[in-house]
N, C-alpha and C. Protein backbone atom coordinates (compact mmCIF):
# COMPACT_ATOMS: atom_id res chain seq x y z
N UNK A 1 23.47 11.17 -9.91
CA UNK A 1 22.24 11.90 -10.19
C UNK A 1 21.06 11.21 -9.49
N UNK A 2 20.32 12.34 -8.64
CA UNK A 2 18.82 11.39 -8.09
C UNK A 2 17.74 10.84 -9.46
N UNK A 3 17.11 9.73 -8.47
CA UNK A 3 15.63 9.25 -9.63
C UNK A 3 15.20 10.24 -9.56
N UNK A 4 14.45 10.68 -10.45
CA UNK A 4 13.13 11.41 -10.37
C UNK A 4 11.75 9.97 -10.28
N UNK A 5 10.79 10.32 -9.53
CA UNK A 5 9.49 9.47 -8.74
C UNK A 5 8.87 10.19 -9.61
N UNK A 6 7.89 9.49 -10.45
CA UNK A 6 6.75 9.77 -10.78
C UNK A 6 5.62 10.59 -10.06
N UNK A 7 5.18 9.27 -9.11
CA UNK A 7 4.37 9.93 -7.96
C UNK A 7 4.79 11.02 -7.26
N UNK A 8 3.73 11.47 -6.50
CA UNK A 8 3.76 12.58 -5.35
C UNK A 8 3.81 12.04 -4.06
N UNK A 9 5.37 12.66 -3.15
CA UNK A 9 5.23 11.86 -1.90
C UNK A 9 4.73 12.82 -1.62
N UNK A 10 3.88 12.36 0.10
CA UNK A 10 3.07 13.11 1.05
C UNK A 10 4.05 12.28 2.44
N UNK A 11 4.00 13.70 3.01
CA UNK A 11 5.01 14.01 4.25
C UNK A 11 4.63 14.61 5.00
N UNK A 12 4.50 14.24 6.47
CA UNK A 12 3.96 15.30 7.47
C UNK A 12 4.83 16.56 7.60
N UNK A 13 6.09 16.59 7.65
CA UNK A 13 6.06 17.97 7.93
C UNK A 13 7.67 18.33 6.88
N UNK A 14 8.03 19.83 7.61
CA UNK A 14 9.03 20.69 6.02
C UNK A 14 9.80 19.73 6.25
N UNK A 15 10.42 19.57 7.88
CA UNK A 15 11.97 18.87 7.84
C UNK A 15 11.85 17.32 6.80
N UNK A 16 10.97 17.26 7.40
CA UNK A 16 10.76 15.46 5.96
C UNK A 16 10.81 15.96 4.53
N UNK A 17 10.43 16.98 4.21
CA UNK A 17 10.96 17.43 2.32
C UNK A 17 12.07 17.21 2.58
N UNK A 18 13.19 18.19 2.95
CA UNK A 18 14.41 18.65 2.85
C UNK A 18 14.85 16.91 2.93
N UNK A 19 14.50 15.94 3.90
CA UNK A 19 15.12 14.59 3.69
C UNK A 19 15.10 13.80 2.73
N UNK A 20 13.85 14.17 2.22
CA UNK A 20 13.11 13.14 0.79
C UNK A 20 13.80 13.90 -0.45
N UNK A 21 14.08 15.12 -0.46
CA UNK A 21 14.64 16.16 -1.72
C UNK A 21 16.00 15.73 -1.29
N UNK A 22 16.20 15.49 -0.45
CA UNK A 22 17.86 14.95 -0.45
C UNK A 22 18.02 13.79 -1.38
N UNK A 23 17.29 12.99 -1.08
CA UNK A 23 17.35 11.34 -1.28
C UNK A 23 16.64 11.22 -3.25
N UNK A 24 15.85 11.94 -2.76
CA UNK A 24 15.24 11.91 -4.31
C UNK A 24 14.59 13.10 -5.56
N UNK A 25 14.47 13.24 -6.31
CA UNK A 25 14.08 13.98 -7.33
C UNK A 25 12.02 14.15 -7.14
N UNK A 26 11.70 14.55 -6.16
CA UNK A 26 9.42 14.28 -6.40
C UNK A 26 9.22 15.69 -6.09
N UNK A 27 7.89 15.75 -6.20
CA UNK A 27 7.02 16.79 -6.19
C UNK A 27 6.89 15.78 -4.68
N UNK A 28 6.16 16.75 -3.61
CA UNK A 28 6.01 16.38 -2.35
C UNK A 28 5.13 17.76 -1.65
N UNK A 29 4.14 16.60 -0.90
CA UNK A 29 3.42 17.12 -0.26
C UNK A 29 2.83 17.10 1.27
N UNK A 30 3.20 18.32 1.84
CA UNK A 30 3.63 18.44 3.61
C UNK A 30 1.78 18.62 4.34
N UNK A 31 1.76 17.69 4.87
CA UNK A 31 0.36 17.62 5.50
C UNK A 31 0.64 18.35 6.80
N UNK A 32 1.10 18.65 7.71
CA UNK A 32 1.28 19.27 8.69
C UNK A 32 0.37 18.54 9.39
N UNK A 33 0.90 17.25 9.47
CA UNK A 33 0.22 16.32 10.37
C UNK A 33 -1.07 16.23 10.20
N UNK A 34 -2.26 16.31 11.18
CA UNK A 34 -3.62 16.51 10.78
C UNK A 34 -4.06 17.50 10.23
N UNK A 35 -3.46 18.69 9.98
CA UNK A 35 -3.91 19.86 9.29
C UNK A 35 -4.25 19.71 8.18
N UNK A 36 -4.34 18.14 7.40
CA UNK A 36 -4.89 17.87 6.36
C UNK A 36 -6.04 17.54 6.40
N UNK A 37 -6.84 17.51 7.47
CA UNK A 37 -7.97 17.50 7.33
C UNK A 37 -8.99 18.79 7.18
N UNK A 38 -8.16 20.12 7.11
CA UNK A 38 -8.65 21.03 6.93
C UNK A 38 -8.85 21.35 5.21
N UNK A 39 -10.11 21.86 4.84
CA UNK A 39 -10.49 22.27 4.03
C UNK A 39 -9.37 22.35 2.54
N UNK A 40 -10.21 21.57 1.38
CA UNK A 40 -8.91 21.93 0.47
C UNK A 40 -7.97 20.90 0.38
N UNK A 41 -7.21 20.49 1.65
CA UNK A 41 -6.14 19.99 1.74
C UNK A 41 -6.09 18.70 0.54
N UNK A 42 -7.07 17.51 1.02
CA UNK A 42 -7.45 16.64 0.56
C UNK A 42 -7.91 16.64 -0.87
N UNK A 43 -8.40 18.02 -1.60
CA UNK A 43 -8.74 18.17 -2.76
C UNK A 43 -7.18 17.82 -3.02
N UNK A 44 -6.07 18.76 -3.17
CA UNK A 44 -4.82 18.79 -3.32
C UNK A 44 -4.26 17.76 -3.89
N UNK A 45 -4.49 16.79 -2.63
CA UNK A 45 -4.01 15.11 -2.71
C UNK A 45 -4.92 14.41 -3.66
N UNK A 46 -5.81 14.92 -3.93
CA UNK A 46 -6.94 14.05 -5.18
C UNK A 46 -6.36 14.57 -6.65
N UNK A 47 -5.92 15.54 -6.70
CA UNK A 47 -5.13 16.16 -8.19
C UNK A 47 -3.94 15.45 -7.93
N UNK A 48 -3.18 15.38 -7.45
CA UNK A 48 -2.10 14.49 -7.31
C UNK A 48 -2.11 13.05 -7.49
N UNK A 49 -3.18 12.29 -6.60
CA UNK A 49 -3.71 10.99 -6.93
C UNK A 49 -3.85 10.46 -7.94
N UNK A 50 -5.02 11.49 -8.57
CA UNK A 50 -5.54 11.15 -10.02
C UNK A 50 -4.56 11.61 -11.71
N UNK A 51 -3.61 12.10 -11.16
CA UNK A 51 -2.90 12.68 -12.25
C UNK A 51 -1.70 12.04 -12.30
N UNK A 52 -1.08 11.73 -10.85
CA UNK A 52 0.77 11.40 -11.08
C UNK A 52 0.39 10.06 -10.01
N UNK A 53 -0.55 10.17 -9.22
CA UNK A 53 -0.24 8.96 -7.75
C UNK A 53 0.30 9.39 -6.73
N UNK A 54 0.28 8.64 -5.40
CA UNK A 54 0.95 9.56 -4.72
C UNK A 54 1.64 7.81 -3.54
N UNK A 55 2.34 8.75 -2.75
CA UNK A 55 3.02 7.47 -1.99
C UNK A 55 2.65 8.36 -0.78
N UNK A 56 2.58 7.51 0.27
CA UNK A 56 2.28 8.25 1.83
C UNK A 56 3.75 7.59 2.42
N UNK A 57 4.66 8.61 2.65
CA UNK A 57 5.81 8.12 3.64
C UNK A 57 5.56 9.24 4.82
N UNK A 58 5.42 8.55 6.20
CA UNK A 58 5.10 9.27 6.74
C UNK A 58 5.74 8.54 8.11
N UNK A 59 6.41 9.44 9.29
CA UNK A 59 6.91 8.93 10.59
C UNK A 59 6.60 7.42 11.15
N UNK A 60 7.41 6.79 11.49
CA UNK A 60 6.74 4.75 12.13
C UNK A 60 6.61 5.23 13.73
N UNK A 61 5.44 5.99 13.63
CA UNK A 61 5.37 6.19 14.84
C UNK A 61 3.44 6.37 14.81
N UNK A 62 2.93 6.55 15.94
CA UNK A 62 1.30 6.08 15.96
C UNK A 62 0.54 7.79 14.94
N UNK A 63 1.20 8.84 14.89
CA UNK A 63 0.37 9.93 14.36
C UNK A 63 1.04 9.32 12.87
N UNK A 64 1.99 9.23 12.21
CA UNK A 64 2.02 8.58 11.14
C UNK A 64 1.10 7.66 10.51
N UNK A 65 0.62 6.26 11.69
CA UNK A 65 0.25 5.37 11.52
C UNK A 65 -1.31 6.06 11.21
N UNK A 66 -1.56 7.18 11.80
CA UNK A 66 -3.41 7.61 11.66
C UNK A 66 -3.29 8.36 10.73
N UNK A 67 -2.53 8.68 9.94
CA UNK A 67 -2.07 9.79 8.97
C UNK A 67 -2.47 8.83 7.64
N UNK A 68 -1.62 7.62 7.77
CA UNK A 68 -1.79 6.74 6.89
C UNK A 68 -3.56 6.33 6.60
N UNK A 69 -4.07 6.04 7.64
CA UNK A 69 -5.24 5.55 7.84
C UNK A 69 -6.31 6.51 7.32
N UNK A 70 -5.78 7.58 7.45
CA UNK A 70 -6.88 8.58 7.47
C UNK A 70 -6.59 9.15 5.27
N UNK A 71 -5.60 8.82 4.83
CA UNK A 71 -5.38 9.25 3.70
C UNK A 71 -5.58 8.01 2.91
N UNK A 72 -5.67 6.94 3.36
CA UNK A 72 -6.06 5.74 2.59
C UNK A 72 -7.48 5.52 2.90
N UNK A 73 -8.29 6.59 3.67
CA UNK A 73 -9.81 6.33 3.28
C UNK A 73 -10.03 6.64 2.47
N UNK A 74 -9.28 7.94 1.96
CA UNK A 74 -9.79 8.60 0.60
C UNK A 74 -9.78 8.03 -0.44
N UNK A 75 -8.15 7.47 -0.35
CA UNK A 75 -7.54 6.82 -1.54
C UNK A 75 -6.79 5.66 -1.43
N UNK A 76 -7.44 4.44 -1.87
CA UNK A 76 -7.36 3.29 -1.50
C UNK A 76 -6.26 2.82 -1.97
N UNK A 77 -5.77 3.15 -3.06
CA UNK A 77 -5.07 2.66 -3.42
C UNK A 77 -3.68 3.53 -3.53
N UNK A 78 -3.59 4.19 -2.68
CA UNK A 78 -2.15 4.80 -2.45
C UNK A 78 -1.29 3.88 -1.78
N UNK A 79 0.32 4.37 -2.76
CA UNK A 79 1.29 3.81 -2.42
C UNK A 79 1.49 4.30 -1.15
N UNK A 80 2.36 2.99 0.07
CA UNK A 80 2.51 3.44 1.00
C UNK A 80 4.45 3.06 0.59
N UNK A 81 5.21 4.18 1.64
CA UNK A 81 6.34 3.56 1.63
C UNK A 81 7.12 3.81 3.56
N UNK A 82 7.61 2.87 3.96
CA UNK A 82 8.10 2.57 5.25
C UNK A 82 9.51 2.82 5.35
N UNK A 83 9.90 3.48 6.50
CA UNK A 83 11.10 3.71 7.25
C UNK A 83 10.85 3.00 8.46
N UNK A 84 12.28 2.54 8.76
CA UNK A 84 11.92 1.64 10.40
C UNK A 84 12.33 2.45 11.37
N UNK A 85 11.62 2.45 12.48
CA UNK A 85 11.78 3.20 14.12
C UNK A 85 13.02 3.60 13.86
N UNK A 86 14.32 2.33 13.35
CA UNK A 86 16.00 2.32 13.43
C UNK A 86 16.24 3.16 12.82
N UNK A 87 15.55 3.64 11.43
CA UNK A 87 15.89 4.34 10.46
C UNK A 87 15.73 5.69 10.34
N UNK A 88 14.79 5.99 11.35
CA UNK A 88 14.23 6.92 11.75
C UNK A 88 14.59 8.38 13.09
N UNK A 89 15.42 6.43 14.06
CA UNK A 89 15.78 7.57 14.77
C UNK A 89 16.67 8.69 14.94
N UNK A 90 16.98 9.46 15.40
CA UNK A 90 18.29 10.30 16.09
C UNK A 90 17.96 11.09 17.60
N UNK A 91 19.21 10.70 18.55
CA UNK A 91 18.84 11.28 19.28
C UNK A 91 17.22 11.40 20.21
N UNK A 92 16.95 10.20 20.12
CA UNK A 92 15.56 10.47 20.68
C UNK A 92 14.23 10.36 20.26
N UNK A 93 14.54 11.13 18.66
CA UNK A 93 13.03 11.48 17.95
C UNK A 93 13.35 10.63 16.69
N UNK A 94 12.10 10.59 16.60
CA UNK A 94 12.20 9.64 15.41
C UNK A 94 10.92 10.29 14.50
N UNK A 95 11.52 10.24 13.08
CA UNK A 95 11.15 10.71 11.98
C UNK A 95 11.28 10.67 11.14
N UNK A 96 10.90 10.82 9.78
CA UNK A 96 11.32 10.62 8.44
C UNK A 96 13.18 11.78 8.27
N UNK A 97 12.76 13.03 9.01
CA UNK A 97 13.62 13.87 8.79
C UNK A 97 15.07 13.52 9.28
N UNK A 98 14.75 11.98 10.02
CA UNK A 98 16.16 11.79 10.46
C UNK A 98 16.85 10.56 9.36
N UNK A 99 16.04 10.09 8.71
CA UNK A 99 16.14 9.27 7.46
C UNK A 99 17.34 9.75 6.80
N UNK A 100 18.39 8.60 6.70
CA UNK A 100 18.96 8.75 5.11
C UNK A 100 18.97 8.44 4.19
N UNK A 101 19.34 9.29 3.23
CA UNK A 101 18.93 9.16 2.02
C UNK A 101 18.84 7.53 1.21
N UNK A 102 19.66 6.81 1.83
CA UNK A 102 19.83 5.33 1.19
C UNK A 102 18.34 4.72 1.91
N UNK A 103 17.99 4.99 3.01
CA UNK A 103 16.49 4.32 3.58
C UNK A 103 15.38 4.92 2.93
N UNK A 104 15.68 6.42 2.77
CA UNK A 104 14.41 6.76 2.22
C UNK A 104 14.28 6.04 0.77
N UNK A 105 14.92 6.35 -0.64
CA UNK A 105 14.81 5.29 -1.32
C UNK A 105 14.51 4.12 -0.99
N UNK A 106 15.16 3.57 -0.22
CA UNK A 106 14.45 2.01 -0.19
C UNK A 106 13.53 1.99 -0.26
N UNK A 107 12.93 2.79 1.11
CA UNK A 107 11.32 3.13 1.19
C UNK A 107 10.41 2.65 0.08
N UNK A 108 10.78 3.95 -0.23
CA UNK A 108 10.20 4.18 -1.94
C UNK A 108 10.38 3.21 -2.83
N UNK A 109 11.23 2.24 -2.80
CA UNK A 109 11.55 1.44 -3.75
C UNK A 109 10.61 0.14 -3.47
N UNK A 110 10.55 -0.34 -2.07
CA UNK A 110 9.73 -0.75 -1.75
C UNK A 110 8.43 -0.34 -1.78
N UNK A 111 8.64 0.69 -2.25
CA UNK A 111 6.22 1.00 -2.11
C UNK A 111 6.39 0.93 -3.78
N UNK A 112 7.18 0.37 -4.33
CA UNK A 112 7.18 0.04 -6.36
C UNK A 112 6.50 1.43 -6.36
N UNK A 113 7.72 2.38 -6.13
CA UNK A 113 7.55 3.54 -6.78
C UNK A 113 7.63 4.05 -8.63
N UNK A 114 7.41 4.70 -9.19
CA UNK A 114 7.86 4.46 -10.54
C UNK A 114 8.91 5.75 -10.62
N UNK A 115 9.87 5.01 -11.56
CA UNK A 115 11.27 6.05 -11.68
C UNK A 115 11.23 6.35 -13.07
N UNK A 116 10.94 7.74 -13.48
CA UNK A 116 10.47 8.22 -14.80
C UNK A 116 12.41 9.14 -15.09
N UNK A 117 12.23 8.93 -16.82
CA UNK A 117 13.38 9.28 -17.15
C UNK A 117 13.19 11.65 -17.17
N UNK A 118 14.17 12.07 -17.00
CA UNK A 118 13.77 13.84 -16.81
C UNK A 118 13.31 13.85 -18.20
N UNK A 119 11.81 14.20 -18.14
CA UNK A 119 11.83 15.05 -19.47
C UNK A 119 11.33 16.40 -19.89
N UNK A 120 11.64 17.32 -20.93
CA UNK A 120 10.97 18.43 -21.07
C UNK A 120 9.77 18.82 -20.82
N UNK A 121 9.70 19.89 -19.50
CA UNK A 121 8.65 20.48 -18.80
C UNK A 121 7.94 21.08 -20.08
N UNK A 122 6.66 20.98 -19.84
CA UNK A 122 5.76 21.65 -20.85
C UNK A 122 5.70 23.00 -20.84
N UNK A 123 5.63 23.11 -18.97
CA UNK A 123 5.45 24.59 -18.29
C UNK A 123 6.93 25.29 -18.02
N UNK A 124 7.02 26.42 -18.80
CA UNK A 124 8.15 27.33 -19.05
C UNK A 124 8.23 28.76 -17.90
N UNK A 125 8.70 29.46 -17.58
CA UNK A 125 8.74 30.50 -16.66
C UNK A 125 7.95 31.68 -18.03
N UNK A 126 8.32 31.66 -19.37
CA UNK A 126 8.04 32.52 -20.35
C UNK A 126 5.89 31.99 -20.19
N UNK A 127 5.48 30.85 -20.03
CA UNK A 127 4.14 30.63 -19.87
C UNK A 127 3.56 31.61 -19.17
N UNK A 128 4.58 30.98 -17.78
CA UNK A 128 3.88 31.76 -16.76
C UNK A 128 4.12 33.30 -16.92
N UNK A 129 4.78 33.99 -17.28
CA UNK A 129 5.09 35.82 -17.57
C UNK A 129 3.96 35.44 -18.57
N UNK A 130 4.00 34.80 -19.83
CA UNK A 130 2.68 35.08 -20.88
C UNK A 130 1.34 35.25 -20.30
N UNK A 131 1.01 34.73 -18.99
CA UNK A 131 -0.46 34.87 -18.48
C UNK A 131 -0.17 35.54 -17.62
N UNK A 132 0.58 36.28 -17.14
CA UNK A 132 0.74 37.05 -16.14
C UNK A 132 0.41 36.51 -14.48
N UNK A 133 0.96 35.30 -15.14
CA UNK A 133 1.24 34.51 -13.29
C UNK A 133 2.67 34.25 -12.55
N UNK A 134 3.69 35.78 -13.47
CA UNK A 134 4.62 36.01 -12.60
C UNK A 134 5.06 37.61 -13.29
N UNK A 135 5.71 38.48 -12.67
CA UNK A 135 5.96 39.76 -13.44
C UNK A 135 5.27 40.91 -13.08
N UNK A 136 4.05 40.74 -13.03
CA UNK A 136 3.09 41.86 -12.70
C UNK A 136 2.21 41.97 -11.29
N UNK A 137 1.26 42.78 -11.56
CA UNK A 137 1.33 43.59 -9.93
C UNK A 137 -0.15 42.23 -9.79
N UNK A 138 -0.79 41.96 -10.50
CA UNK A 138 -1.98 41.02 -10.20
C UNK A 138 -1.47 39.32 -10.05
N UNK A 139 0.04 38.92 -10.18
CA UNK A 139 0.46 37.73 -10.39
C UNK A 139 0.23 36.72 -8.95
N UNK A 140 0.22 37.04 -7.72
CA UNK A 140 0.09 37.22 -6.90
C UNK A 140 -1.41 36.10 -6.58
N UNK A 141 -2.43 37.11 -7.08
CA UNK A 141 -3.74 36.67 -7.13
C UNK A 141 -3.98 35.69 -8.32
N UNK A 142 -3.62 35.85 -9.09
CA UNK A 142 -3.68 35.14 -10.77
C UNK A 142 -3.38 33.76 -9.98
N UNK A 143 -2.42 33.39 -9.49
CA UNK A 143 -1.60 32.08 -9.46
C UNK A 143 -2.72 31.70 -8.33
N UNK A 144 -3.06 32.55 -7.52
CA UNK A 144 -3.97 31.93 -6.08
C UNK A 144 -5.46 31.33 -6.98
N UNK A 145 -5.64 31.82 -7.90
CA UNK A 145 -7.28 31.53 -8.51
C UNK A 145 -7.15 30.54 -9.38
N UNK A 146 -5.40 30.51 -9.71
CA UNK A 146 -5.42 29.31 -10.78
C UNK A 146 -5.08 28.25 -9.95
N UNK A 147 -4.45 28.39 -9.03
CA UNK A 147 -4.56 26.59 -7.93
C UNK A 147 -5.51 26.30 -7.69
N UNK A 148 -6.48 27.37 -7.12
CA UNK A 148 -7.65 26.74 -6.56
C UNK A 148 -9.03 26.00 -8.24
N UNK A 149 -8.22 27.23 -9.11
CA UNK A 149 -9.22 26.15 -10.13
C UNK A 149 -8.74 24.75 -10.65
N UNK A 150 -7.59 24.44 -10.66
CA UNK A 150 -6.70 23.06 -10.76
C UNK A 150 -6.77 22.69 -9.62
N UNK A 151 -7.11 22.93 -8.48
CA UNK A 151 -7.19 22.19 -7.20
C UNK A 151 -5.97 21.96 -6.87
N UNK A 152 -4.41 22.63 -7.21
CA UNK A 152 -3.62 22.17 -6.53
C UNK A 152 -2.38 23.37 -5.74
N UNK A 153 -3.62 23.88 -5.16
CA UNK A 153 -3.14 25.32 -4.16
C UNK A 153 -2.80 26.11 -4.51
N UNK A 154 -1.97 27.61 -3.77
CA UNK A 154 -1.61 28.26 -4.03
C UNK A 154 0.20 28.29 -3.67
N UNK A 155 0.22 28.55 -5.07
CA UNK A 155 1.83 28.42 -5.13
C UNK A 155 2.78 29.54 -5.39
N UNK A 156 4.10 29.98 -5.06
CA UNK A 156 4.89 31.30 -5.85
C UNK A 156 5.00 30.54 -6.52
N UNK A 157 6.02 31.77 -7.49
CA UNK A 157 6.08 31.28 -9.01
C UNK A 157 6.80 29.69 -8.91
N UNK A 158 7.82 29.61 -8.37
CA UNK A 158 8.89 28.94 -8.75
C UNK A 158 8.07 27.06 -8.19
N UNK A 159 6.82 27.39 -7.14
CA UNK A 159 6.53 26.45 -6.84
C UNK A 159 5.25 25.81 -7.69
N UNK A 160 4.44 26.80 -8.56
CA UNK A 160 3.59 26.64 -9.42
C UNK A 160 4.22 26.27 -10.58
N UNK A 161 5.05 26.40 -11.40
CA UNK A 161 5.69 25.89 -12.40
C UNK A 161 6.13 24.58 -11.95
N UNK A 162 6.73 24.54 -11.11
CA UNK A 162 7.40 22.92 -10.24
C UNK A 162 5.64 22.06 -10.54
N UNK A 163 4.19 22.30 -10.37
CA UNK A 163 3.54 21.89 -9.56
C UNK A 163 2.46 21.60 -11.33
N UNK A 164 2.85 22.55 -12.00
CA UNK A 164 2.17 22.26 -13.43
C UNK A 164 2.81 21.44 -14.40
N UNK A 165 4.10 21.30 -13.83
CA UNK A 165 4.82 20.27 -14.28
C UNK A 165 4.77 19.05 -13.87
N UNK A 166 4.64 18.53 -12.93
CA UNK A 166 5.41 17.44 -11.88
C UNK A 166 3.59 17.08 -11.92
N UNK A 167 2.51 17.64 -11.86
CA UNK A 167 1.09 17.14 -11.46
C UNK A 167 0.29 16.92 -12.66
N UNK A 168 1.17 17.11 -13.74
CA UNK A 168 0.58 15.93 -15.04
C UNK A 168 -0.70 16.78 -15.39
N UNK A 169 -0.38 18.11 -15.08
CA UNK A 169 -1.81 19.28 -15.86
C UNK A 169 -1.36 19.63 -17.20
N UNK A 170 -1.87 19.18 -18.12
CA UNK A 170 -1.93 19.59 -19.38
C UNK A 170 -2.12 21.07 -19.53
N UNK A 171 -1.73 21.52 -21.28
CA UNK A 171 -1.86 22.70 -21.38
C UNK A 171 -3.20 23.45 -21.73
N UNK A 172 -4.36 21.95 -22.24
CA UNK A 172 -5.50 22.38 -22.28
C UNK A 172 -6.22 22.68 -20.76
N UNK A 173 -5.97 21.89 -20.31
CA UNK A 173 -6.39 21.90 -18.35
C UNK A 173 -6.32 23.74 -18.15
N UNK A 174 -4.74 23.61 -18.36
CA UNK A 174 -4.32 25.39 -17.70
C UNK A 174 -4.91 26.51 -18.66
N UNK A 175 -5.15 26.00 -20.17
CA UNK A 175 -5.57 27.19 -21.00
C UNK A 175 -7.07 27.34 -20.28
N UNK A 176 -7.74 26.19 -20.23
CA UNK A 176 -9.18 26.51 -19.80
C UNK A 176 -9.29 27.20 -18.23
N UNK A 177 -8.14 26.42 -17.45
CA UNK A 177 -8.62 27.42 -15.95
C UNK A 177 -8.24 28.67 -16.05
N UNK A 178 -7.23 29.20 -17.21
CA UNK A 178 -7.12 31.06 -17.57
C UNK A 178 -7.79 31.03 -18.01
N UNK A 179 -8.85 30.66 -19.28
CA UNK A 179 -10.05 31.05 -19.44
C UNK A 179 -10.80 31.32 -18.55
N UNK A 180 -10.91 30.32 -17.49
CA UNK A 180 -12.04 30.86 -16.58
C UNK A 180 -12.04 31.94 -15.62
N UNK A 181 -10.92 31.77 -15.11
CA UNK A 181 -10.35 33.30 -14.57
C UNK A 181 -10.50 34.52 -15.39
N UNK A 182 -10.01 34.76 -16.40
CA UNK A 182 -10.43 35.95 -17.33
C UNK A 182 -11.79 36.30 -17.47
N UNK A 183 -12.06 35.06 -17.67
CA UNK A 183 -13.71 35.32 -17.86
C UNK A 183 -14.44 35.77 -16.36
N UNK A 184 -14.42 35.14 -15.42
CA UNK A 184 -14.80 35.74 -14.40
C UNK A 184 -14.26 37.17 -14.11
N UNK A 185 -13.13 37.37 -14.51
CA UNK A 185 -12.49 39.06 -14.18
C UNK A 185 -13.59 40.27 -15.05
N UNK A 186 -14.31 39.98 -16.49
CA UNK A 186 -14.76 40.71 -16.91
C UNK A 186 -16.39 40.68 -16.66
C-alpha cells in the first residue's frame, strides 16, 4: 500500500503526476513550468501552503532549478525534495517523469515529508450533489465560483472532492463560501 503525504507536491508538468501518483498517495500540483506565474496560480499554492504544506519536486535540471527559486520567494519555507540527473534520466531527457517510484519517495523522504495515516474524508460525493456541485445543469459553474472563493481552482467533480479533502478546508470554510455564492446569486 502507498504513504499517503500530508503535503501538496508541486510538479511541473502531467507526465510528473502520473510518476509521483505511482510512487505515492498526495494531492499534487502541475505548474506547467512558468505558467505559474500567471494569475491565480500562486494563490492556489498559498491554500495549499497554508493548510497542508507543500514540497516543490521539480526536474534537476536549470528550469526546475528557477521553478524552485521562483516558488520559494513566495514561500520560504517550502519543502524541497530532489531527484538526481541519474534518477531522472531516460533516453536522453531527464525528468521527474522518468523517476522511479523507489527515488521519488526517497525524494520525499528526504524533504521530511510527513506520512499521515488514511483517514475519513469529511467531503462525501452526497455533499457535493447536496449543494449542487455535481448532478445538475448549474454544477459546472457552482464548483468554478467555489474554487475561486477557496482559492483552490476550478475542479470536476471527482477533482474538487479530492481537493476539499486533501487541502485541509473545513466544513465551516465550504459552508461559508456556499453562502457566499448563494448570496451573490440572489
Amino acid at each position: 500500500m502507498k504513504k499517503t503525504i500530508k503535503e501538496v507536491i508541486v510538479v511541473e508538468g502531467r507526465d510528473d503526476i502520473s510518476a509521483v501518483k505511482a510512487a505515492v498517495d498526495a494531492e499534487i500540483i502541475q505548474t506547467n513550468g512558468f505558467a505559474i506565474r500567471k494569475k491565480g496560480n500562486i494563490e492556489k499554492l498559498r491554500v495549499a501552503y497554508e493548510n497542508k504544506g507543500i514540497i516543490v519536486l521539480t526536474d534537476p535540471d536549470f528550469v526546475g532549478e528557477e521553478l524552485r527559486k521562483y516558488i520559494s520567494k513566495f514561500f520560504p519555507n517550502v519543502k524541497q525534495a530532489y531527484i538526481s540527473r541519474k534518477e531522472g534520466s531516460k533516453d536522453g531527457d531527464v525528468g521527474v517523469e522518468n523517476a522511479n517510484p523507489e527515488a521519488i519517495i526517497k525524494a520525499l523522504e528526504n524533504a521530511k515529508c510527513e506520512v499521515v495515516q488514511n483517514t475519513e474524508a469529511i467531503f462525501t460525493m452526497d455533499i457535493l450533489m447536496e449543494h449542487n456541485l455535481s448532478g445538475s445543469l448549474e454544477s459546472k459553474d457552482l464548483r468554478e465560483k467555489l474554487g475561486t472563493e477557496l482559492r483552490i481552482g476550478y475542479s470536476n467533480t471527482k477533482q474538487m472532492l479530492s481537493k476539499l479533502n486533501r487541502y485541509g478546508i473545513t466544513m465551516e470554510q465550504f459552508l461559508t463560501a456556499i453562502g457566499k455564492i448563494e448570496k451573490a446569486k440572489n
